[in-house]
Protein backbone atom coordinates (compact mmCIF):
# COMPACT_ATOMS: atom_id res chain seq x y z
CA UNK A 1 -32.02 -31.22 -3.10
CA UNK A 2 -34.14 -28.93 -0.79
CA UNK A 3 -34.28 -24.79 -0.69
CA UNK A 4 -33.92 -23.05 2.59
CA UNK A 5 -32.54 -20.11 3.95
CA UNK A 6 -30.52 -20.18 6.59
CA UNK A 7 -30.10 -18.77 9.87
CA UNK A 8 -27.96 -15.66 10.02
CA UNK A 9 -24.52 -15.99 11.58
CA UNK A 10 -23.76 -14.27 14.85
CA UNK A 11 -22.54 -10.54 15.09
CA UNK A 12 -20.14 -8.66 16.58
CA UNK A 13 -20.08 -9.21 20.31
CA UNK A 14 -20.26 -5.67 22.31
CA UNK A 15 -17.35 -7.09 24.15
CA UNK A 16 -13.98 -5.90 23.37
CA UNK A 17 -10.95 -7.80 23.51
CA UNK A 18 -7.52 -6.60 25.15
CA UNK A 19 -5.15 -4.79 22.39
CA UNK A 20 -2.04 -5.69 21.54
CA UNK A 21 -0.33 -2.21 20.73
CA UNK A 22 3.00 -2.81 18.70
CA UNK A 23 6.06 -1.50 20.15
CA UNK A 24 3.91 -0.27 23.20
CA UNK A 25 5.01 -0.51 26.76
CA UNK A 26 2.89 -3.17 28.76
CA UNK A 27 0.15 -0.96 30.24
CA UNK A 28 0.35 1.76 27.83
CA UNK A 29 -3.77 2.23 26.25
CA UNK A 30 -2.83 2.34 21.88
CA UNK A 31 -4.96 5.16 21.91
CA UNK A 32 -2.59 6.99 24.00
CA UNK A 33 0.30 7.79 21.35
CA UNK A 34 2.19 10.93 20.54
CA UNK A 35 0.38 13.52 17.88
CA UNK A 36 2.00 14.70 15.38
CA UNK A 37 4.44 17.81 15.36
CA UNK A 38 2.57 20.86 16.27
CA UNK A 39 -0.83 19.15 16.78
CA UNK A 40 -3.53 20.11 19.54
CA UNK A 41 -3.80 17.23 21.61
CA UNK A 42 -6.09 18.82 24.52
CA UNK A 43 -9.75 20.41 23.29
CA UNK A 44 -11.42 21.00 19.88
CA UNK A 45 -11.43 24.41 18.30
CA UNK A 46 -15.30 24.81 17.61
CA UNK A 47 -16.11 26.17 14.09
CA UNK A 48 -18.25 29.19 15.71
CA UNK A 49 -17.63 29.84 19.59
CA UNK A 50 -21.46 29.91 20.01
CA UNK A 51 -22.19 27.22 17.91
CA UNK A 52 -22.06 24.27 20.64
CA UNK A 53 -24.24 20.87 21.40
CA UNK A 54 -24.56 19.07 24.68
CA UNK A 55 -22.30 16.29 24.81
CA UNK A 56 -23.73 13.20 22.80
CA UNK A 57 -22.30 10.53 20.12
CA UNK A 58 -18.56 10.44 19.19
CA UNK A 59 -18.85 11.61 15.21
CA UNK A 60 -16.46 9.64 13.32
CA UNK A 61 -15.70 9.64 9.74
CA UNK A 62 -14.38 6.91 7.37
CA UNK A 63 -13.02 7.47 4.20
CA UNK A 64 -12.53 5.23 0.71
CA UNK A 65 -11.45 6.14 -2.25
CA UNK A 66 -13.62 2.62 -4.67
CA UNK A 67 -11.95 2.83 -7.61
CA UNK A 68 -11.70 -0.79 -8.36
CA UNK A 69 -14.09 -3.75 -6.61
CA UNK A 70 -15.56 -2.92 -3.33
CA UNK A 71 -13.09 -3.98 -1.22
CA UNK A 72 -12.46 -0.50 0.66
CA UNK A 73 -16.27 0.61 1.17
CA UNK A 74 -16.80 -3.46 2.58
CA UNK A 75 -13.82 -2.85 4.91
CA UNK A 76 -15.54 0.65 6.32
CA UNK A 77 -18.79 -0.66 6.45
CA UNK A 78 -17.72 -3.80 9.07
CA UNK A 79 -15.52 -1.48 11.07
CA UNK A 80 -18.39 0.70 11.33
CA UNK A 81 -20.43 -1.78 12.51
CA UNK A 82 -18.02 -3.10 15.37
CA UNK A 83 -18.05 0.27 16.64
CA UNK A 84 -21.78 0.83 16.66
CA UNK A 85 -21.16 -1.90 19.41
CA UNK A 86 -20.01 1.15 21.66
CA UNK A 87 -22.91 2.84 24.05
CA UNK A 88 -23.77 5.32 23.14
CA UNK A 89 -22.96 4.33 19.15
CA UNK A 90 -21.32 6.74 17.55
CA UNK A 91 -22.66 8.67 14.57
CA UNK A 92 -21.03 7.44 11.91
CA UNK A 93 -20.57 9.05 8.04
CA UNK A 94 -19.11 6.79 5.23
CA UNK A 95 -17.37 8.43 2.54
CA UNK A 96 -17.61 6.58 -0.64
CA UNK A 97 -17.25 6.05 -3.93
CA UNK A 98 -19.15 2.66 -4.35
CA UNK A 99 -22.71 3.51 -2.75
CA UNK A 100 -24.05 0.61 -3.99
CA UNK A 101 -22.93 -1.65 -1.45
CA UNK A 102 -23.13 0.20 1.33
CA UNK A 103 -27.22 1.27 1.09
CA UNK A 104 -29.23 -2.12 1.70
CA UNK A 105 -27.38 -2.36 5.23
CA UNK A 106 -26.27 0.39 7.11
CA UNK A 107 -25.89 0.06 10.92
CA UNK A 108 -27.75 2.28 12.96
CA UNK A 109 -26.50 5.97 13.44
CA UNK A 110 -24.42 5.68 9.95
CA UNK A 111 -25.01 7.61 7.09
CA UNK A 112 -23.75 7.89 3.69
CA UNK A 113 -21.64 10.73 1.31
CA UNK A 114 -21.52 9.33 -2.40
CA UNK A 115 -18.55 11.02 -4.29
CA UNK A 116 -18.53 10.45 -7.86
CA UNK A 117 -16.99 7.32 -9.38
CA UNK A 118 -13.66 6.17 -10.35
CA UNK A 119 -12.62 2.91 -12.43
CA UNK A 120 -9.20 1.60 -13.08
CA UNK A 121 -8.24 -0.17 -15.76
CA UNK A 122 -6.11 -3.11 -16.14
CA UNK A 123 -3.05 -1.04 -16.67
CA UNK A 124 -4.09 0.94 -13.55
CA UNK A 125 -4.98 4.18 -15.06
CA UNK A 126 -7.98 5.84 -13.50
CA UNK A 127 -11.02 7.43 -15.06
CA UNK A 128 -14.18 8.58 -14.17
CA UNK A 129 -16.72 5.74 -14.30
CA UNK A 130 -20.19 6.84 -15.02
CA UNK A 131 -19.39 10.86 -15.52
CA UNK A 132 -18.58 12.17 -18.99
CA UNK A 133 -15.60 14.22 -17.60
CA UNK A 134 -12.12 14.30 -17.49
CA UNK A 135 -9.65 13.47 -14.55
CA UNK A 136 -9.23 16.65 -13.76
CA UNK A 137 -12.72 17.44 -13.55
CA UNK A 138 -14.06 14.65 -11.43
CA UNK A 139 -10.88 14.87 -8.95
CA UNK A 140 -12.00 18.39 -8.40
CA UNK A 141 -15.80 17.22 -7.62
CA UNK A 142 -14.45 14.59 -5.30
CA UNK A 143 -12.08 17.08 -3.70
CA UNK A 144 -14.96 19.58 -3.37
CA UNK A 145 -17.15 17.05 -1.77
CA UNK A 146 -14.85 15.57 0.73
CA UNK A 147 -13.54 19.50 2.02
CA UNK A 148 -17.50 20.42 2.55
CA UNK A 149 -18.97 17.37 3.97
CA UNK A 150 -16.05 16.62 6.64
CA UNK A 151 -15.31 20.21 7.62
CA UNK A 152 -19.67 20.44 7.84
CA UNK A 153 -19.47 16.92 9.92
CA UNK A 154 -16.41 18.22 12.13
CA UNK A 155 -15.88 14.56 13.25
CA UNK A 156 -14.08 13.70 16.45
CA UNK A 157 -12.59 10.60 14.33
CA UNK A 158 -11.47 10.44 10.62
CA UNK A 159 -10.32 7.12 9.36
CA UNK A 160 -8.82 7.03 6.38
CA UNK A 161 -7.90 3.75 4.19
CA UNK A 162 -4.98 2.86 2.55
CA UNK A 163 -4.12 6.72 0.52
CA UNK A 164 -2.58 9.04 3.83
CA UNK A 165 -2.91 12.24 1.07
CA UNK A 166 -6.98 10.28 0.17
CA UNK A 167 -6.97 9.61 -3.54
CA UNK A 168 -4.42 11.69 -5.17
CA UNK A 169 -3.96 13.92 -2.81
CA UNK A 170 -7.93 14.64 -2.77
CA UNK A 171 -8.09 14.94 1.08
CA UNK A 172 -5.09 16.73 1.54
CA UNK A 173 -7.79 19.97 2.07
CA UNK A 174 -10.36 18.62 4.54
CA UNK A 175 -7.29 17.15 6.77
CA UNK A 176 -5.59 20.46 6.59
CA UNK A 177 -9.36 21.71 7.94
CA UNK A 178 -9.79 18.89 10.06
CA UNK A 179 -6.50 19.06 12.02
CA UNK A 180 -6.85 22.63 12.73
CA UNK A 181 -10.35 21.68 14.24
CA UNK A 182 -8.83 19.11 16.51
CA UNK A 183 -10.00 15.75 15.04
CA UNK A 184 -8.27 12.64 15.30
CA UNK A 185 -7.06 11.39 12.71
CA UNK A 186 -6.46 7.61 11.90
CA UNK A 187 -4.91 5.54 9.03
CA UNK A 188 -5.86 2.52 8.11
CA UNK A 189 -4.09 -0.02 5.61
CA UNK A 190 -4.99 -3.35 4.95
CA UNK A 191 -2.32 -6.27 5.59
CA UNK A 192 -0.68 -6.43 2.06
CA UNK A 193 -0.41 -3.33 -0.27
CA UNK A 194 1.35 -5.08 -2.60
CA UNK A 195 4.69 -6.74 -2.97
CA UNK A 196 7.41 -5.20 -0.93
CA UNK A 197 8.96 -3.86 -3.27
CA UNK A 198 6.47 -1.96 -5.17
CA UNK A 199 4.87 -0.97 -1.23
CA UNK A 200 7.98 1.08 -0.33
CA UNK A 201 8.37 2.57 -3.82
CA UNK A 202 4.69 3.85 -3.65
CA UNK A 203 5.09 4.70 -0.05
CA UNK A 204 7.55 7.15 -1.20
CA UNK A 205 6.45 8.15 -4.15
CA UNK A 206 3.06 9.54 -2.24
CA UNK A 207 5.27 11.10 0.16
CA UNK A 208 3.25 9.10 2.41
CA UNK A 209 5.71 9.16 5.48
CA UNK A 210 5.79 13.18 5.18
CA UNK A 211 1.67 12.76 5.19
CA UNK A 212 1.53 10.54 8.45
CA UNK A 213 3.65 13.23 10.28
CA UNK A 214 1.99 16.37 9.19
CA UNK A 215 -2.10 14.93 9.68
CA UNK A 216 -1.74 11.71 11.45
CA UNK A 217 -2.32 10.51 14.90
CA UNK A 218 -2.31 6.83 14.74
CA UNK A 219 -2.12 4.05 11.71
CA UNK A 220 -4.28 0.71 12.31
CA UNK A 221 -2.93 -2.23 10.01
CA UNK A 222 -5.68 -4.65 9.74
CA UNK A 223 -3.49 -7.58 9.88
CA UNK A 224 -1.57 -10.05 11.90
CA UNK A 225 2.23 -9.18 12.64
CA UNK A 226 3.07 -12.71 13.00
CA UNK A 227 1.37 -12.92 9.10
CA UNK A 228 2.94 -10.18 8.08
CA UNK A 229 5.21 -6.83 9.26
CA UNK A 230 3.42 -4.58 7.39
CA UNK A 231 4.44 -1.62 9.81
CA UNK A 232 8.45 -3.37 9.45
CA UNK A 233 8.25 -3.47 5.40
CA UNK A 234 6.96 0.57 5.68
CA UNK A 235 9.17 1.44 8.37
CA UNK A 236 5.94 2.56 9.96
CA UNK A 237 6.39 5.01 13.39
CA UNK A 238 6.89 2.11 15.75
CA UNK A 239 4.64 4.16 18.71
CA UNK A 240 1.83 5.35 16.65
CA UNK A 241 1.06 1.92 14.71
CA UNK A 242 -1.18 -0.86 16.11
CA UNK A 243 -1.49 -4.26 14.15
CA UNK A 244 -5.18 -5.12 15.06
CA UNK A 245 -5.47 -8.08 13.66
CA UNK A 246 -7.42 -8.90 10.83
CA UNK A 247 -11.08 -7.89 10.28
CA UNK A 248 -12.61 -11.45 10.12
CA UNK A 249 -14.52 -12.62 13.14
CA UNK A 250 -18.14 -10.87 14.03
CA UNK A 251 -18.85 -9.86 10.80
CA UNK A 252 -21.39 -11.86 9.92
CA UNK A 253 -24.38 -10.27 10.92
CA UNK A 254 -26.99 -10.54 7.44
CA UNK A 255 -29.50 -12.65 7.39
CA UNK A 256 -29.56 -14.96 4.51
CA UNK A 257 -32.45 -13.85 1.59
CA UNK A 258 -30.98 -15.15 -1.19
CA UNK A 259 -32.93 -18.25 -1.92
CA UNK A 260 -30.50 -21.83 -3.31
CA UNK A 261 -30.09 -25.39 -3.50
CA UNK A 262 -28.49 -26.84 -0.68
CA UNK A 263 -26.08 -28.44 0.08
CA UNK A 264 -24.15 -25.74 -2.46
CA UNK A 265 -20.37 -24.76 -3.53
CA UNK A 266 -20.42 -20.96 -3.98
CA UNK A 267 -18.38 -19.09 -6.57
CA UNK A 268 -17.90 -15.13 -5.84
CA UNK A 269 -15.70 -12.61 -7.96
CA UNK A 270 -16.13 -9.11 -5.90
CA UNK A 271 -17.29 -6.45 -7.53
CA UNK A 272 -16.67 -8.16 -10.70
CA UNK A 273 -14.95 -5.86 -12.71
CA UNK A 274 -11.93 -8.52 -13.46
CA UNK A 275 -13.51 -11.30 -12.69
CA UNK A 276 -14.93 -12.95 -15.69
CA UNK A 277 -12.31 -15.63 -16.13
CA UNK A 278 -12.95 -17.08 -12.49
CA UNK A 279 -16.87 -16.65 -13.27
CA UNK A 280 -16.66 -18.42 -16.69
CA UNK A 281 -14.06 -21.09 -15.31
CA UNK A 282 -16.57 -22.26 -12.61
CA UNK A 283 -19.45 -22.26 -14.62
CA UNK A 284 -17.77 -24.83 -17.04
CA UNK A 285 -16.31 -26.66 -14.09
CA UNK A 286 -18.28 -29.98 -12.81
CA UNK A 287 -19.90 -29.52 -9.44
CA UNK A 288 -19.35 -31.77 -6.60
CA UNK A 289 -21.62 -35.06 -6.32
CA UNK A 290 -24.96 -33.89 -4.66
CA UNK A 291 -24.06 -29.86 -4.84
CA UNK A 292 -25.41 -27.13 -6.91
CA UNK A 293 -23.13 -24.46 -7.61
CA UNK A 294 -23.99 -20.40 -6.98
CA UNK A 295 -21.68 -17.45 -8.66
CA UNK A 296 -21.90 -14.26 -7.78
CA UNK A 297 -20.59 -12.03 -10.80
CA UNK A 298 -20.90 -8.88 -9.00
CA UNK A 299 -21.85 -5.37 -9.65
CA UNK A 300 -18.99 -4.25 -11.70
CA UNK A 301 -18.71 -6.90 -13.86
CA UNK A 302 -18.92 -5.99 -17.40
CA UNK A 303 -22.40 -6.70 -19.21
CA UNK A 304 -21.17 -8.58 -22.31
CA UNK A 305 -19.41 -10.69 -19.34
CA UNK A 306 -22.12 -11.18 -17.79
CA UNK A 307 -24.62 -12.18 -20.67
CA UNK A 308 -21.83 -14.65 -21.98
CA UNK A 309 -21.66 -16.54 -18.39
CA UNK A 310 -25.49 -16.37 -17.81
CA UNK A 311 -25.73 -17.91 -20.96
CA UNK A 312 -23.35 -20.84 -19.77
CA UNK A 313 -24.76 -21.49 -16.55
CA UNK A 314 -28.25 -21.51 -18.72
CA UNK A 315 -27.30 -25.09 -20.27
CA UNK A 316 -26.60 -26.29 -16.95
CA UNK A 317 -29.60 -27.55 -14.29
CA UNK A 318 -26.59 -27.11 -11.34
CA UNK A 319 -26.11 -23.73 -11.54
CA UNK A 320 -27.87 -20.44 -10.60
CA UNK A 321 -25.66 -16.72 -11.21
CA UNK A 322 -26.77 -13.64 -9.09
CA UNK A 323 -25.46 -10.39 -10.26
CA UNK A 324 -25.17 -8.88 -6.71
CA UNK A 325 -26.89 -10.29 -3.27
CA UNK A 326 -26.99 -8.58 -0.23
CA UNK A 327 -26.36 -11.24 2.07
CA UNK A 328 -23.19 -12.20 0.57
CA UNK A 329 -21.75 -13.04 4.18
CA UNK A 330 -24.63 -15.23 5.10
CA UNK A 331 -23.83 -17.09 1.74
CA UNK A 332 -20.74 -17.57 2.33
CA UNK A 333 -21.62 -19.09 5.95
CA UNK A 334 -24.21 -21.84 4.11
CA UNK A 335 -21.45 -23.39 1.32
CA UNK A 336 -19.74 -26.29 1.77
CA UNK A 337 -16.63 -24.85 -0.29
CA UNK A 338 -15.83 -21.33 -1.55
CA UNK A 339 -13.73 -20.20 -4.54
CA UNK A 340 -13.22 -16.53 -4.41
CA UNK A 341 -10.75 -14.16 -5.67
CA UNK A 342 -7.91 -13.33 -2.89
CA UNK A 343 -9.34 -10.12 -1.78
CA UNK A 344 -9.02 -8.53 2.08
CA UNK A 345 -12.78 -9.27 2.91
CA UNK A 346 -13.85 -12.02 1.28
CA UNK A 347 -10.69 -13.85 2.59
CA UNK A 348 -11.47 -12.78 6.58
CA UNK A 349 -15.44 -13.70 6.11
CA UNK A 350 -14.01 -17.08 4.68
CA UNK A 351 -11.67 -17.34 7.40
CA UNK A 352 -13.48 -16.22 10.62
CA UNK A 353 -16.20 -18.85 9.05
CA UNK A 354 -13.52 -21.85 8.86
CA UNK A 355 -14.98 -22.17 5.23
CA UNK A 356 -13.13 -24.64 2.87
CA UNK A 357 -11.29 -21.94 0.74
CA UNK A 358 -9.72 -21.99 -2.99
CA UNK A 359 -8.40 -18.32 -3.33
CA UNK A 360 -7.74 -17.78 -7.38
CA UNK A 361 -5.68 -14.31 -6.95
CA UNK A 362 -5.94 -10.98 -9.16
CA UNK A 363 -1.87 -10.80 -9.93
CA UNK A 364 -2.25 -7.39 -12.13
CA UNK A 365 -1.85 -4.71 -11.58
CA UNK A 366 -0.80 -5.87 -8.20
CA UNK A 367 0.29 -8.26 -6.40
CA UNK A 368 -1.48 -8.12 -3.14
CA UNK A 369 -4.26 -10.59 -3.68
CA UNK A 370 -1.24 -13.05 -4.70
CA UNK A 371 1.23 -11.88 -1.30
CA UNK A 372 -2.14 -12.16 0.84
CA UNK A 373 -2.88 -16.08 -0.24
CA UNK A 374 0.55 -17.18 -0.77
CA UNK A 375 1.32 -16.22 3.12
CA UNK A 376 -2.17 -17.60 4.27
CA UNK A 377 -1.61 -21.04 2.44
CA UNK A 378 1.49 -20.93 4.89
CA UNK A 379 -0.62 -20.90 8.05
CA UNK A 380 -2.55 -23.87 6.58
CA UNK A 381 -5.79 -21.92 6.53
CA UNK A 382 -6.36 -22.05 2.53
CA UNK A 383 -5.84 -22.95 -0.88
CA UNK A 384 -4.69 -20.93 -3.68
CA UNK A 385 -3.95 -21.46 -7.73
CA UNK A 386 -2.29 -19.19 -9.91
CA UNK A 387 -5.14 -17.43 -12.23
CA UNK A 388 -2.62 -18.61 -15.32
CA UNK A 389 -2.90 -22.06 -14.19
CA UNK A 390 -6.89 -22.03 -13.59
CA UNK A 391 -8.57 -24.67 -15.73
CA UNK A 392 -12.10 -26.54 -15.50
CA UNK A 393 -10.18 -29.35 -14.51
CA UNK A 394 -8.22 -27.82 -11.63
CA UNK A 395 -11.15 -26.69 -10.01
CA UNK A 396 -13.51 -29.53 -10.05
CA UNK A 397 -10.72 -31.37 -9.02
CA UNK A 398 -10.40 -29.24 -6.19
CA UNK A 399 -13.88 -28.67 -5.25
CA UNK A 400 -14.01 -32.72 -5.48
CA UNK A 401 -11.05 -33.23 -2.70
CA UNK A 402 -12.84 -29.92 -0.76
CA UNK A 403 -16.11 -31.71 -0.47
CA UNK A 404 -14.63 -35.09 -0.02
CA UNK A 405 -11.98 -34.68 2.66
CA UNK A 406 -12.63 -36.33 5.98
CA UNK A 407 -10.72 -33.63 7.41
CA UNK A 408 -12.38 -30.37 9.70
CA UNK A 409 -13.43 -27.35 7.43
CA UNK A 410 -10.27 -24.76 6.78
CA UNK A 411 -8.16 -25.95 3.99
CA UNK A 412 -4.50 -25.57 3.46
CA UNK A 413 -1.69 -24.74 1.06
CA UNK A 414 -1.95 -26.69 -2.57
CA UNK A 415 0.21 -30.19 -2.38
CA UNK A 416 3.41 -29.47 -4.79
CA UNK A 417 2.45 -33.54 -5.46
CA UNK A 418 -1.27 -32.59 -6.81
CA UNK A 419 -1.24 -30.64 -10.10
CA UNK A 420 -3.90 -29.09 -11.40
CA UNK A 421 -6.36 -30.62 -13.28
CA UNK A 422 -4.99 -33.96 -12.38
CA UNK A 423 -8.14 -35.24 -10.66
CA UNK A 424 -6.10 -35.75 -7.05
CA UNK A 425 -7.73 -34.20 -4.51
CA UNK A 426 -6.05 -31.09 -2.66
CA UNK A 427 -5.01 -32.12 1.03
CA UNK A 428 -7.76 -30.21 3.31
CA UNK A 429 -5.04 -28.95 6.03
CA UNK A 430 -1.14 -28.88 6.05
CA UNK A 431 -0.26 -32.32 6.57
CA UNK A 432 2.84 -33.18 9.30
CA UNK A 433 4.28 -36.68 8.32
CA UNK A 434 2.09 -38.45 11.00
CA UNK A 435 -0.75 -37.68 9.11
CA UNK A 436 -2.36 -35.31 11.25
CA UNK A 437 -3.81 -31.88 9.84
CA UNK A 438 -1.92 -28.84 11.18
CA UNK A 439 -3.04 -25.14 11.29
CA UNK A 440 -1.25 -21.98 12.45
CA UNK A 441 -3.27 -19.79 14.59
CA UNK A 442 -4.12 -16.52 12.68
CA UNK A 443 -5.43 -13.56 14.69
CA UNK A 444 -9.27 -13.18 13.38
CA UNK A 445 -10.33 -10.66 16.17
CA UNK A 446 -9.28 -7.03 14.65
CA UNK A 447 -12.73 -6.01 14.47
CA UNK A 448 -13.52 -6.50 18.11
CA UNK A 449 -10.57 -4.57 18.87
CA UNK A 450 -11.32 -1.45 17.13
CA UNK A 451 -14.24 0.45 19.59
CA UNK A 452 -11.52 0.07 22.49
CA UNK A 453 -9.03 1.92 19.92
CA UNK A 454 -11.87 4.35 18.82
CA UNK A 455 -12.47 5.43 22.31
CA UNK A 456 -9.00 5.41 23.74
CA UNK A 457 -7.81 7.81 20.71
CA UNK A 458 -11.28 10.02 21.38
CA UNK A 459 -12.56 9.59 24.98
CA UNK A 460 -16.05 10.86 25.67
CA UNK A 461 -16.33 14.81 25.51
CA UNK A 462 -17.50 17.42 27.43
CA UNK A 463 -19.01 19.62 24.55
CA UNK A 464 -19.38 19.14 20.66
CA UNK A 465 -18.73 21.89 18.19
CA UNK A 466 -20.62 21.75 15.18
CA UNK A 467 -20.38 23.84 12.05
């Protein structure tokens, strides 16, 4: 076998491409949607009347609440880098609770607000995670810090994911400050929030449609319609909702560090924190002929976990665990198979990079990571196996048939015909009965979507108030 690094992966182009506003009449800019009741809709209201900058950068604001993985903060950090692709870039201020991946690779003109951290269990009860202090306590720090940095900031763009209110209701002051100021202000859910059912109970129970009429201007699902209706299974407002597509192509743009064998089969868990079973499954699993295998436990991941699985891979001459990389994306581009949990990122960067995919889904204490592969197995774009039926067996037999299979990189749904653990090899593709592999097309190309949405909701300005 021979080390290398490889090349990084191509970026997000400065081109946009046309938008496909849902529900919007054919001409109509998505930007271009009603406001909310009672909302100004024509100039800013400037903190101090003689506190006012030459015109310069849009200032736009994105928002995640981190309390489990780093799914949200990944999300904000790649739509922040498709819209540094704008010229002038805009200055850009993440609002996080997982700093730590976010600080090895800002884009230019972005800057960083830590709040204090969250965990949540396995039950999905929250807690503070590194704080000795009580709910109450650290949801009036985060509240605290979000009201002062954003009304300080004044953006001309907040983006908020997935929580309209922010984390219990811990926004609900800076976009009460924030509206009156004249911001736009945008939310933006993933494709699957869970199974329907459980969606639309939560919807309601946050009084989320309530939220999206009082503060918000427009909602960006990051998601293919033809996928899934997120904006149908919400009963989302029809003329303020755009379905960008999802978040996957350009976002490659880190150049590989992290030194491995090639050719390789990479492992990954996300942030780790549930992750151990995966980890410890592929670290007892037989690697393909000729590959080494790389695991990435992740930052989260508890430290007996860790130890334990280190100690595994330890026996082994095949293996080598990282804790956390920072070129996770260029990692991903260099393996000849991926296993991954089913989460929104690590799914598009697998996806945009028509990467043989086995997607072992969290299924408590939701469901989305199950919804999300379950409908992309459909398209023919990957595998997935029920974490209750994940075995040693299963997955060497499926990183086998991955490595093996004649057929062009993108796998498809499991065969009902293969079980686990069998040692038959996984069809690479959904087979039609001539033989021939089939894949539906997926829209990959949210992300170079999003600056035309930016500056169609918040054209250039005149003047900027600042604080």
């Amino acid at each position: 076998m021979t080390r290398r690094r490889t090349r990084p992966a191509e970026g997000v182009s400065a081109r946009t491409t046309a938008v496909r506003p849902d529900e919007s009449p054919a001409g109509t800019v998505p930007g271009d949607v009603p406001s909310p009741a009672g909302r100004p809709t024509d100039e800013r209201v400037p903190a101090s009347p003689s506190d006012v900058e030459p015109a310069g950068r849009l200032r736009v604001a994105l928002y995640s609440h981190d309390a489990l993985g780093l799914g949200h903060v990944r999300r904000n950090l790649a739509i922040a880098r498709a819209l540094g692709t704008l010229d002038p870039a805009p200055d850009i201020l993440l609002l996080t609770g997982a700093p730590e991946a976010v600080t090895a690779d800002r884009p230019e003109h972005c800057d960083l607000v830590s709040l204090p951290a969250l965990s949540k269990d396995a039950t999905g009860v929250y807690s503070a995670r590194h704080l000795s202090v009580d709910e109450t306590h650290i949801r009036h720090m985060r509240r605290s810090i979000l009201a002062a940095a954003l009304d300080s900031f004044r953006p001309d763009v907040l983006v908020v994911d997935k929580h309209p209110r922010g984390f219990l209701g811990e926004l609900e002051p800076a976009l009460d400050l924030l509206r009156a100021a004249g911001t736009r202000i945008v939310l933006g859910l993933r494709d699957i929030l869970d199974d329907a059912a459980t969606a639309r109970r939560e919807w309601r129970a946050d009084r989320s449609d309530r939220a999206l009429r009082q503060w918000y201007d427009q909602v960006w699902v990051y998601g293919d319609r033809a996928v899934h209706d997120l904006a149908a299974e919400l009963s989302l407002p029809a003329a303020r909702t755009v379905h960008t597509g999802y978040l996957a192509a350009g976002r490659c743009r880190v150049e590989q560090v992290t030194e491995v064998e090639t050719p390789y089969v990479l492992a990954t868990v996300g942030g780790g924190a549930d992750g151990a079973h995966l980890a410890e499954t592929f670290v007892r699993s037989a690697m393909p002929a000729g590959h080494h295998g790389v695991l990435v436990t992740g930052p989260q991941m508890p430290t007996d976990d860790v130890h334990r699985i280190v100690d595994l891979a330890g026996t082994r001459s095949d293996l080598t665990v990282r804790t956390y990389v920072e070129d996770a994306e260029a990692l991903l581009a260099g393996a000849s198979a991926v296993v991954s949990m089913g989460g929104y990122n690590t799914v598009c960067e697998a996806l945009a990079l028509d990467r043989r995919l086995l997607v072992v889904p969290r299924v408590r204490p939701r469901r989305e990571q199950l919804v999300r592969a379950e409908l992309l197995a459909a398209t023919g774009r990957l595998d997935h196996l029920h974490p209750d039926e994940l075995t040693p067996g299963a997955l060497s037999s499926w990183l086998a048939g991955a490595i093996d299979a004649p057929a062009a990189p993108g796998p498809g749904p499991s065969s009902p015909s293969a079980a686990p653990g069998t040692g038959t090899a996984w069809p690479v593709g959904r087979r039609r009965p001539d033989g021939e592999t089939h894949r539906s097309p997926v829209d990959l190309d949210g992300l170079g979507r999003l600056p035309q949405l930016l500056t169609a909701l918040a054209p250039t300005r005149e003047n900027h108030h600042v604080a």
